[in-house]
C-alpha atoms as a PDB file:
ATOM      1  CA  UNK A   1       8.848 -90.520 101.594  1.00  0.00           C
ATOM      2  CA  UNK A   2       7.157 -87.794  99.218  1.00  0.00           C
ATOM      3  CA  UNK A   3       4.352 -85.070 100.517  1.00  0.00           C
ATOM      4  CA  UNK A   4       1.741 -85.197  99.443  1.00  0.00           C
ATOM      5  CA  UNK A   5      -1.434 -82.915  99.389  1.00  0.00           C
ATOM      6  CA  UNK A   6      -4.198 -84.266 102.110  1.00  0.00           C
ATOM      7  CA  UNK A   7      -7.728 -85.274 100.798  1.00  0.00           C
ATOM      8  CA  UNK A   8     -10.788 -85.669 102.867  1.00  0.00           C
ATOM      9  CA  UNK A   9     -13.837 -88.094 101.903  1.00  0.00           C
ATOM     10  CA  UNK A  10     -15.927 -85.510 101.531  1.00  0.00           C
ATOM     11  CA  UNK A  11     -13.587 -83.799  99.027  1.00  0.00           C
ATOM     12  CA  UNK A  12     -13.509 -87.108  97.423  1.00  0.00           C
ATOM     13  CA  UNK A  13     -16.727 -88.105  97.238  1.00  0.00           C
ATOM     14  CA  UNK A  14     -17.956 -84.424  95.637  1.00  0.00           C
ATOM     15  CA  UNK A  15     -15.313 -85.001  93.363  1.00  0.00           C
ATOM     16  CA  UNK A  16     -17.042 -88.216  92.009  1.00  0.00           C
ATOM     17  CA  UNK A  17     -20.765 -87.035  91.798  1.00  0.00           C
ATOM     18  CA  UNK A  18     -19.614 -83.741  89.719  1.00  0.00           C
ATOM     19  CA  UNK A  19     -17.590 -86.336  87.720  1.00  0.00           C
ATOM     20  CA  UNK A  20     -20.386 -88.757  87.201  1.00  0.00           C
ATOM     21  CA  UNK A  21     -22.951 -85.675  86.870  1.00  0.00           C
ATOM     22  CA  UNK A  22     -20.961 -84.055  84.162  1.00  0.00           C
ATOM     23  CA  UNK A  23     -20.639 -87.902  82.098  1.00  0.00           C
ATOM     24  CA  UNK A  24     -24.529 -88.696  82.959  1.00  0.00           C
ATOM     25  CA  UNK A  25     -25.460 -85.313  81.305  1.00  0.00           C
ATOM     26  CA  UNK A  26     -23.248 -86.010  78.106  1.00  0.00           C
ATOM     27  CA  UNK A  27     -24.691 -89.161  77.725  1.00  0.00           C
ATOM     28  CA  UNK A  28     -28.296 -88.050  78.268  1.00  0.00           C
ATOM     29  CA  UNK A  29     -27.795 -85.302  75.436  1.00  0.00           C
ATOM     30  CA  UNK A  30     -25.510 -86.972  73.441  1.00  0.00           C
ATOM     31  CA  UNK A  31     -22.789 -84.249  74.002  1.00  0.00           C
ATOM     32  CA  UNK A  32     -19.296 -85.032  73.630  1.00  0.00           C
ATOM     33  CA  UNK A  33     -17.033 -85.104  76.677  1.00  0.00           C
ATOM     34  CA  UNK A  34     -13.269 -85.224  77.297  1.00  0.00           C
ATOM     35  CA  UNK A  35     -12.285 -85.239  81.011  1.00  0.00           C
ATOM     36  CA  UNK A  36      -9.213 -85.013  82.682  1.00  0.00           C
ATOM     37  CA  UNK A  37      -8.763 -85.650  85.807  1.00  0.00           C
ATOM     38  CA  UNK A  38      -5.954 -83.279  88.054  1.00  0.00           C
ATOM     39  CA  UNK A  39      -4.779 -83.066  84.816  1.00  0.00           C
ATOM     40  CA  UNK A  40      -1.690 -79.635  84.673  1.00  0.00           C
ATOM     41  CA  UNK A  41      -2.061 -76.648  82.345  1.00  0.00           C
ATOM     42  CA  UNK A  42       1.047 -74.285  81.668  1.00  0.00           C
ATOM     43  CA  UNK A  43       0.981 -71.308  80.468  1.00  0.00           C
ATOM     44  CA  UNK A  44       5.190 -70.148  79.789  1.00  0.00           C
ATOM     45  CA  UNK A  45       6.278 -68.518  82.470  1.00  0.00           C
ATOM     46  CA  UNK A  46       2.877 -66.784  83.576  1.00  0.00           C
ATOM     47  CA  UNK A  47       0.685 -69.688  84.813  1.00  0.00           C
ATOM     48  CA  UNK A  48       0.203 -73.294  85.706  1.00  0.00           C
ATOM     49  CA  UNK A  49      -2.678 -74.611  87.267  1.00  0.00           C
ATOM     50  CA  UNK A  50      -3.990 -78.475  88.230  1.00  0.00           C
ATOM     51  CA  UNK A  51      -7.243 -78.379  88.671  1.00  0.00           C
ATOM     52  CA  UNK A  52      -9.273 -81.275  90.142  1.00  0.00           C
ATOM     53  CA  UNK A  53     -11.464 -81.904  86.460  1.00  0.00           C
ATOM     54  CA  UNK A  54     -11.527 -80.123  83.430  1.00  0.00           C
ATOM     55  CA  UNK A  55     -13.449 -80.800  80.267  1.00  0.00           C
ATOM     56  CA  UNK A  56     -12.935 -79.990  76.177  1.00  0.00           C
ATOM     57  CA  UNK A  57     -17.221 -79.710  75.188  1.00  0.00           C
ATOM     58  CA  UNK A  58     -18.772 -80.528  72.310  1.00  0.00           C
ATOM     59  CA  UNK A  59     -16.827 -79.854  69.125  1.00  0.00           C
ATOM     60  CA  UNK A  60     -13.950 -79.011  71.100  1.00  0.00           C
ATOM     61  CA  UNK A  61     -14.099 -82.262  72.725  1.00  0.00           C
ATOM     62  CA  UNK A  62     -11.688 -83.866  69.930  1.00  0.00           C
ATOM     63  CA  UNK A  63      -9.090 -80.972  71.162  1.00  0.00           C
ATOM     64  CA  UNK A  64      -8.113 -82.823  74.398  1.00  0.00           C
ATOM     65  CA  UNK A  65      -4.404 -82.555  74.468  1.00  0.00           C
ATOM     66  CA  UNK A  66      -2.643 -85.861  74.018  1.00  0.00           C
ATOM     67  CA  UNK A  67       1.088 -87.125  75.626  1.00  0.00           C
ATOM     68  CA  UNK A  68       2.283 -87.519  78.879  1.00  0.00           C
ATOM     69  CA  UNK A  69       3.951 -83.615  79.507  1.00  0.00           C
ATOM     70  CA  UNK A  70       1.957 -80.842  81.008  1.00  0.00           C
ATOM     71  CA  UNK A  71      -0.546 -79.107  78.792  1.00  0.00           C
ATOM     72  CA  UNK A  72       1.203 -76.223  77.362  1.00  0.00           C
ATOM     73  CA  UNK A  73      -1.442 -73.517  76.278  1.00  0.00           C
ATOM     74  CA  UNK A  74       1.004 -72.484  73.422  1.00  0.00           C
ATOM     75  CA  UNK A  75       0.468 -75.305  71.962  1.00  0.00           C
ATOM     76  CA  UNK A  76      -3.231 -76.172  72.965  1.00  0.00           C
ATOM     77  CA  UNK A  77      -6.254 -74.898  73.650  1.00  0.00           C
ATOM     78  CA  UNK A  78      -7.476 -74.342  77.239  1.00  0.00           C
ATOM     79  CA  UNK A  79     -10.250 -76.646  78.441  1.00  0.00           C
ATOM     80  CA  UNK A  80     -13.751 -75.813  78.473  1.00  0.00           C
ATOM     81  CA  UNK A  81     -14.789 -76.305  81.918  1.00  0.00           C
ATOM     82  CA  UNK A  82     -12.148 -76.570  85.183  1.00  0.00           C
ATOM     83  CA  UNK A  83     -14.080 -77.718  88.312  1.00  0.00           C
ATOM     84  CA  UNK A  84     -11.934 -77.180  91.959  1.00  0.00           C
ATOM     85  CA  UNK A  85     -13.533 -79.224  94.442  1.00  0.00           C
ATOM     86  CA  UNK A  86     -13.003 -77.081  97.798  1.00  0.00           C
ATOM     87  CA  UNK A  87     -12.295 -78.624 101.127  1.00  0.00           C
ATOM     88  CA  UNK A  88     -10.226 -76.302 102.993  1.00  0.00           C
ATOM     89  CA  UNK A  89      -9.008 -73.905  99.808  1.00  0.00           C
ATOM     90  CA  UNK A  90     -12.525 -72.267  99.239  1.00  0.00           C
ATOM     91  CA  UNK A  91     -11.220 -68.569  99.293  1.00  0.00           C
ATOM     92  CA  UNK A  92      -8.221 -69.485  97.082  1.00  0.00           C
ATOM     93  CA  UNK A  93     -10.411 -71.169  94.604  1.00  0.00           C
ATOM     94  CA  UNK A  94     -12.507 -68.262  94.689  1.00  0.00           C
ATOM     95  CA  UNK A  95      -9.994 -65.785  94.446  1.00  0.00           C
ATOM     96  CA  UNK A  96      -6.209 -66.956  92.872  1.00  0.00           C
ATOM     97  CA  UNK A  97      -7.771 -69.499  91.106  1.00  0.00           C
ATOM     98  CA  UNK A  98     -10.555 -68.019  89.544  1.00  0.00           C
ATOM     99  CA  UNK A  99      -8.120 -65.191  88.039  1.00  0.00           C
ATOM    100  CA  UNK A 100      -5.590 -67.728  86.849  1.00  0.00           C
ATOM    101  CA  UNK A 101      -8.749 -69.313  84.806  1.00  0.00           C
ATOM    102  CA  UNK A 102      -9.562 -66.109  83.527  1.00  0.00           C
ATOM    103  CA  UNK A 103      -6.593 -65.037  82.122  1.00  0.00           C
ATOM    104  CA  UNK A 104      -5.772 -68.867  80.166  1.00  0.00           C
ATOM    105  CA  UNK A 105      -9.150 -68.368  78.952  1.00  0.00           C
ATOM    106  CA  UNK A 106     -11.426 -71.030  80.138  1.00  0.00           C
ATOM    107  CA  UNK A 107     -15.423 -70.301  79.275  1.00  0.00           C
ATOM    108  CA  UNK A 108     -16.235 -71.487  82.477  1.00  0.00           C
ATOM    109  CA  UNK A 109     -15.268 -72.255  86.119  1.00  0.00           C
ATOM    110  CA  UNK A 110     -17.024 -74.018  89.152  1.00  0.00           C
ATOM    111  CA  UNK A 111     -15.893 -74.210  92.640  1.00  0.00           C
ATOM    112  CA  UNK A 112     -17.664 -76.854  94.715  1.00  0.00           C
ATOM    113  CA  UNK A 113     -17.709 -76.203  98.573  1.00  0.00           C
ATOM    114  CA  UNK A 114     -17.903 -79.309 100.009  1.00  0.00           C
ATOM    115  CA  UNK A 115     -19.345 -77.573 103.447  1.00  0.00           C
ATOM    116  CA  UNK A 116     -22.224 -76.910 101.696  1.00  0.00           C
ATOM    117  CA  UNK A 117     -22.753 -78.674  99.204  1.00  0.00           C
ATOM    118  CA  UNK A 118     -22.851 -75.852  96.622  1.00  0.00           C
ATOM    119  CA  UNK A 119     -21.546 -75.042  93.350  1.00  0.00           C
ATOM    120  CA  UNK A 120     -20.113 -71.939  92.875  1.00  0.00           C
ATOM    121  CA  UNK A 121     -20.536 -71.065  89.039  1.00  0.00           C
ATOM    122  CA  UNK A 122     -18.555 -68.312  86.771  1.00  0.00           C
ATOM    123  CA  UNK A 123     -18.782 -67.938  82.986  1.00  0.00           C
ATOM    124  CA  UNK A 124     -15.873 -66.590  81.799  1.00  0.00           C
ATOM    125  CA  UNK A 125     -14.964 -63.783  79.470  1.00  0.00           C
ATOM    126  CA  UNK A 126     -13.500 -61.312  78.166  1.00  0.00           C
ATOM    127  CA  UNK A 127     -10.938 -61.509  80.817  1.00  0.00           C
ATOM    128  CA  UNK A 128     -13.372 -61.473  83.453  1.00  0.00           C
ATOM    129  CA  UNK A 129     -15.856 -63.386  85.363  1.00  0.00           C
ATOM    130  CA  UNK A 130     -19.678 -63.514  86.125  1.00  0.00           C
ATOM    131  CA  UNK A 131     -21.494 -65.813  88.637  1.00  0.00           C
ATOM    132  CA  UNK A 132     -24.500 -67.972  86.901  1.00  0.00           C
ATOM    133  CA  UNK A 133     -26.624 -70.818  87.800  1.00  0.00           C
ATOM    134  CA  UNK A 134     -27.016 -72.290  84.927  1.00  0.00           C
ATOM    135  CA  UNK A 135     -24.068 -73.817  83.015  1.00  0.00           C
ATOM    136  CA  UNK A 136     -23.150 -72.079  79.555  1.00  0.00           C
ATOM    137  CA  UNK A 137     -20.796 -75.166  78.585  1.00  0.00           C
ATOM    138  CA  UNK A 138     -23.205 -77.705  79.717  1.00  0.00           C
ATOM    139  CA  UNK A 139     -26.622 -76.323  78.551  1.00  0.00           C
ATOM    140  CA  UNK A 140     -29.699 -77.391  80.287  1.00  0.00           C
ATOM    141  CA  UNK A 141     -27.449 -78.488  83.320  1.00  0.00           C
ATOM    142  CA  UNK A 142     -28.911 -76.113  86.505  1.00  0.00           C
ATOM    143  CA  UNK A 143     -26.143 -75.847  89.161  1.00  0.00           C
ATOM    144  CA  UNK A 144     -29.156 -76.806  91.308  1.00  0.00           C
ATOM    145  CA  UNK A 145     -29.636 -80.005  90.169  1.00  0.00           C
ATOM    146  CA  UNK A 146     -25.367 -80.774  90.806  1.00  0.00           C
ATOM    147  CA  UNK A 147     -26.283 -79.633  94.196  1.00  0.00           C
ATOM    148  CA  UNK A 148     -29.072 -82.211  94.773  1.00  0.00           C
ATOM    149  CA  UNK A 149     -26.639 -84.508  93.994  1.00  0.00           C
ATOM    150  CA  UNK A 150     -24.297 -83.796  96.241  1.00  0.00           C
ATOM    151  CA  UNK A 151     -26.693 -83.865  99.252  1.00  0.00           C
ATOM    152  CA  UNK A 152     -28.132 -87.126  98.107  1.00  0.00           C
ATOM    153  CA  UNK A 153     -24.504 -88.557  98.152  1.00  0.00           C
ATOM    154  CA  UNK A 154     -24.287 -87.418 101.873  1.00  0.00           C
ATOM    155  CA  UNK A 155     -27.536 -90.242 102.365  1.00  0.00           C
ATOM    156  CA  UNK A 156     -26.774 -92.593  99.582  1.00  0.00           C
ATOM    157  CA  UNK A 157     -24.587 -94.217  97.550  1.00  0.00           C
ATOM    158  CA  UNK A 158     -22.996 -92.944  94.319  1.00  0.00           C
ATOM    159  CA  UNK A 159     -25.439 -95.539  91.774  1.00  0.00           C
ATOM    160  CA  UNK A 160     -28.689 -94.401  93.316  1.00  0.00           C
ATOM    161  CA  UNK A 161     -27.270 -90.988  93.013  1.00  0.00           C
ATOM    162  CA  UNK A 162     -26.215 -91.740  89.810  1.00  0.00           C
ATOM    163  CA  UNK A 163     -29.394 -93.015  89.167  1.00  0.00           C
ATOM    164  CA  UNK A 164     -31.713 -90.350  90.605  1.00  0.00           C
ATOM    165  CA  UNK A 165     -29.123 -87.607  88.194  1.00  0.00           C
ATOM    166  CA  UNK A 166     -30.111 -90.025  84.952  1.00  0.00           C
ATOM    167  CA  UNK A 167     -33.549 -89.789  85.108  1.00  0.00           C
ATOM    168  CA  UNK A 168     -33.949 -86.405  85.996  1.00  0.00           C
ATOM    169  CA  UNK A 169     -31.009 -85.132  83.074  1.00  0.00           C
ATOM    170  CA  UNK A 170     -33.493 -87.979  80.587  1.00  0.00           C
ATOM    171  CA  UNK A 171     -36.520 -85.558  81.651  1.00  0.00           C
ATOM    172  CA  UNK A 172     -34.993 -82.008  81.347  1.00  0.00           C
END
């Protein structure tokens, strides 16, 4: 019998609207989109990270790593956007893991507490990170409008959600 890590709904469920947020907004705007889901990053000997979705953007979409092995970050370039869905690890993701993401050199981190609904937002750079509202990556995407989403999913299912986050990403 393995161990493994324990996931609530909730945790679950946020992890599925940012997920179908993030694809509904690159397909509104025609922006390319690699995901990978829980996918593991390495950097030798200093770092290695899984987090719960990252994303290559735009041109750097067609740099998603390929092959079954971690993603070394000798070898490849570091995603654009890592998401950490937070449950119970809100102060790690907020602390740890937002300095392991600065230092492999992601442009930008989100941590979503699934208490309260809210997405935590950092552009990253120069080593360093700043708190914004508005994603840098993802332009046009308000971390308010991820955050409707994620209360609607507490009083709906994930298609009208889905379906609310199309039309308002077709009007913006």
């Amino acid at each position: 019998m393995g161990i493994e890590m324990i996931i609530s709904a909730e945790h679950s469920r946020d992890h599925g609207i940012i997920v179908i947020a993030i694809n509904l907004f690159g397909i509104a705007k025609a922006l390319p989109l690699n995901l990978l889901i829980n996918c593991s990053y390495r950097k030798t000997e200093v770092y290695e990270c899984q987090p719960d979705a990252s994303y290559y953007i735009g041109e750097r979409a067609k740099l998603v790593p390929q092959g079954s092995a971690v993603v070394d970050l000798e070898q490849f370039a570091p995603p654009d956007l890592v998401i950490e869905v937070a449950d119970t690890s809100l102060a790690d993701d907020l602390g740890t893991k937002r300095l392991i993401y600065e230092n492999i050199g992601v442009s930008e981190y989100w941590v979503v507490d699934v208490q309260k609904n809210q997405v935590i937002a950092f552009a990253i750079a120069d080593g360093g990170s700043r708190r914004i509202t508005q994603s840098q990556v993802l332009p046009g995407l308000p971390t308010a409008t991820i955050e409707s989403a994620l209360q609607r999913s507490r009083q709906t299912d994930q298609t009208h959600v889905g379906a609310w986050l199309l039309t308002q990403l077709q009007n913006s």
